[in-house]
C-alpha atoms as a PDB file:
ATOM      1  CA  UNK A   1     -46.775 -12.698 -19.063  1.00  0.00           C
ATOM      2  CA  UNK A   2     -45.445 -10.959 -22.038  1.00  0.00           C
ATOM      3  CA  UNK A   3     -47.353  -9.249 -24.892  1.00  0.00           C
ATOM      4  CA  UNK A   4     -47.148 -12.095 -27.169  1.00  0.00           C
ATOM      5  CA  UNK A   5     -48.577 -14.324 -24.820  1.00  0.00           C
ATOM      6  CA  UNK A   6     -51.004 -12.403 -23.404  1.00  0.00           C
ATOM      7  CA  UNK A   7     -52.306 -11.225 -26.928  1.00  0.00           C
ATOM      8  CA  UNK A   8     -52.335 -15.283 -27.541  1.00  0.00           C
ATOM      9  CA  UNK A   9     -54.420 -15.827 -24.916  1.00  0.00           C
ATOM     10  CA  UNK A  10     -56.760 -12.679 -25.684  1.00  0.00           C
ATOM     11  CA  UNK A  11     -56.993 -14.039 -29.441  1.00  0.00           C
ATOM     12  CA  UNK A  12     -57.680 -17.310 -28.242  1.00  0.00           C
ATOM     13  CA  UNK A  13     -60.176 -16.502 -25.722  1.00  0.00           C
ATOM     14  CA  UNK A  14     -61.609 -14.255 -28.575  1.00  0.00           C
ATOM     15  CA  UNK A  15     -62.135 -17.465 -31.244  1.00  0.00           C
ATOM     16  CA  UNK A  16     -63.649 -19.643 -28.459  1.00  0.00           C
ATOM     17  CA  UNK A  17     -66.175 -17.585 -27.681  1.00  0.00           C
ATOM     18  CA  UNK A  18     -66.907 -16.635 -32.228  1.00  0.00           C
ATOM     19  CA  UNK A  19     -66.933 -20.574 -32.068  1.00  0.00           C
ATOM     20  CA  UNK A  20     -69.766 -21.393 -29.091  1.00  0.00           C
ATOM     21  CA  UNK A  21     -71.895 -18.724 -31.432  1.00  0.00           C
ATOM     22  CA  UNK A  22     -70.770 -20.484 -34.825  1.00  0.00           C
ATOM     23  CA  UNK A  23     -73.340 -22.547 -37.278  1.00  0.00           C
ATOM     24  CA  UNK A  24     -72.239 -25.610 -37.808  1.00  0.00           C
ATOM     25  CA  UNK A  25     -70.913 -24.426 -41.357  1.00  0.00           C
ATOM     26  CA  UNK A  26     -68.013 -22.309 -39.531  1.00  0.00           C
ATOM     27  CA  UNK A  27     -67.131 -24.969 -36.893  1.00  0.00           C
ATOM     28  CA  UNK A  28     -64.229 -25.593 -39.748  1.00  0.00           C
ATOM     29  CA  UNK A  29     -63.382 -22.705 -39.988  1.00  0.00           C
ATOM     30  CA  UNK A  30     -63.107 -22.025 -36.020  1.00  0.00           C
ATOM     31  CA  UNK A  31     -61.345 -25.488 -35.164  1.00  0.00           C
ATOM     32  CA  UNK A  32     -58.581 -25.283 -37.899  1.00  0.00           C
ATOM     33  CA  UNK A  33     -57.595 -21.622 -36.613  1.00  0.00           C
ATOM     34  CA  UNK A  34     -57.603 -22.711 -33.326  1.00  0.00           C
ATOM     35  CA  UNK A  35     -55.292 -25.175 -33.525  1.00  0.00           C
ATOM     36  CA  UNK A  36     -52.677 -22.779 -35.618  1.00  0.00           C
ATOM     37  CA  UNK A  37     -53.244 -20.179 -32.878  1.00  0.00           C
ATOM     38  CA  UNK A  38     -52.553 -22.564 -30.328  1.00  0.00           C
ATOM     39  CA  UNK A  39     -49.442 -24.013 -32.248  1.00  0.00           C
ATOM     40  CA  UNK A  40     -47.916 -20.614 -32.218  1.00  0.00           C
ATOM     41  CA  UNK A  41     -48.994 -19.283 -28.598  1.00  0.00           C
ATOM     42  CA  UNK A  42     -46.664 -22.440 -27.557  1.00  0.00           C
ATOM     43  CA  UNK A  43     -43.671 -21.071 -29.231  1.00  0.00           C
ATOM     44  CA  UNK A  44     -41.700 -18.010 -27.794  1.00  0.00           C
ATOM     45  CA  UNK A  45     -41.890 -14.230 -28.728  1.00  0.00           C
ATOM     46  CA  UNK A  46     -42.465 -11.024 -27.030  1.00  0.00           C
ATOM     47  CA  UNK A  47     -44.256  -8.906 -28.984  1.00  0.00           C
ATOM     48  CA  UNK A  48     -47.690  -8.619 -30.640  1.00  0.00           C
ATOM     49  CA  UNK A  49     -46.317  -8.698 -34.510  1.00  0.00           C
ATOM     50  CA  UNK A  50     -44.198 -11.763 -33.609  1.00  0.00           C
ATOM     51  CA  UNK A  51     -47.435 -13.653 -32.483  1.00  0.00           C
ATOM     52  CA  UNK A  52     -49.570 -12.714 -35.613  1.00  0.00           C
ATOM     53  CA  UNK A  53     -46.292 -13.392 -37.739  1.00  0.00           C
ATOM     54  CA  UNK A  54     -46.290 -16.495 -36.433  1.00  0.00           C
ATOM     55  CA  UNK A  55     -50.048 -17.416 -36.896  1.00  0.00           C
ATOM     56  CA  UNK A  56     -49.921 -15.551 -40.935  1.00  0.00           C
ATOM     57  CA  UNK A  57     -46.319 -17.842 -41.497  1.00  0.00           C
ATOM     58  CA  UNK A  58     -48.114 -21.060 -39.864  1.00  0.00           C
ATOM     59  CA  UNK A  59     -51.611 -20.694 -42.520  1.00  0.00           C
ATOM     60  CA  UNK A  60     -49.363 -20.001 -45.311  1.00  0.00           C
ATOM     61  CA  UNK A  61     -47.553 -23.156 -44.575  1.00  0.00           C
ATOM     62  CA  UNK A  62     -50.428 -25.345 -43.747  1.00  0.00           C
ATOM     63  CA  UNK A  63     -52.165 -23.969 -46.955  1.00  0.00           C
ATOM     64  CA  UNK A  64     -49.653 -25.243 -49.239  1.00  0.00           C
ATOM     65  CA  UNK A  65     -49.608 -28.848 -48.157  1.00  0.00           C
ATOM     66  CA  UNK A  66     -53.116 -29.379 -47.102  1.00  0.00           C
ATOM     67  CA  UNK A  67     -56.098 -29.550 -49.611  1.00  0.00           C
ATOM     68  CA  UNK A  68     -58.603 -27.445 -48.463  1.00  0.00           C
ATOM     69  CA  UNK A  69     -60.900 -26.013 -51.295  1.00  0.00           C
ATOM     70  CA  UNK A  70     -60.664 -22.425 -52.053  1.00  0.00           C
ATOM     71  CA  UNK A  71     -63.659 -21.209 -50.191  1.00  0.00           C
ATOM     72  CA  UNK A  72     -62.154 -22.938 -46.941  1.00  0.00           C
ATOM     73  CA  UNK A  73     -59.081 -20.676 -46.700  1.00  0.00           C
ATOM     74  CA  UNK A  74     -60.778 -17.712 -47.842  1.00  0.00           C
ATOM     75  CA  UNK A  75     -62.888 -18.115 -44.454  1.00  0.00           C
ATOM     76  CA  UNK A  76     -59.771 -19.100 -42.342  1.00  0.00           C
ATOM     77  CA  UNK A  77     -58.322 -15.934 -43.699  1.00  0.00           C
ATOM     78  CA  UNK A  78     -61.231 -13.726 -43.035  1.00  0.00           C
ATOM     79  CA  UNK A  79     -62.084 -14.875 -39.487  1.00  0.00           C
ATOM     80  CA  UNK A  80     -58.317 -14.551 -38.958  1.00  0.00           C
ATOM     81  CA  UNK A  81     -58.496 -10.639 -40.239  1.00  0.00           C
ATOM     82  CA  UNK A  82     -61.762 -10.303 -38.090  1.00  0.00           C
ATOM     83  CA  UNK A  83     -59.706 -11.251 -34.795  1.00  0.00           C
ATOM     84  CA  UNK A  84     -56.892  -8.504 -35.732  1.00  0.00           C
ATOM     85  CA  UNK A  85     -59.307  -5.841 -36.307  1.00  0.00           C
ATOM     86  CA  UNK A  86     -60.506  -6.807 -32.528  1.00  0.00           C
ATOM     87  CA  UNK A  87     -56.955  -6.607 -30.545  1.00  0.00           C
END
């Protein structure tokens, strides 16, 4: 397994277990980043920056079509930023 993968996976892994902890409030939060994470960890890459690329592009994207309030991807964005000061 490559880096990109295997940071995927570590990520992943890493979310799963911030989610089994989560109050309801963040279950949101948890299930909507999982999903981009596990959109990009399907795709191919080999590095580290390509993965997290991938997830940053994929958010951006999603943000501008679907309507989540403010407050929503401001806590996407800072769980996301929690898991990259982990790895």
């Amino acid at each position: 397994m490559n880096a990109y993968k295997t940071h995927a996976e570590a990520v992943y892994q890493q979310l799963l277990s911030m989610e089994a902890c989560a109050a309801s409030e963040q279950l949101f939060t948890y299930s909507y980043l999982l999903g981009h994470i596990s959109l990009v960890s399907s795709a191919e890459g080999d590095t580290v920056e390509e993965f997290m690329s991938g997830v940053e592009h994929s958010l951006a994207e999603a943000f501008k079509v679907d309507h989540l309030e403010d407050t929503d991807k401001e806590d996407i964005l800072n769980v996301w930023q929690q898991l990259n000061a982990a790895s």
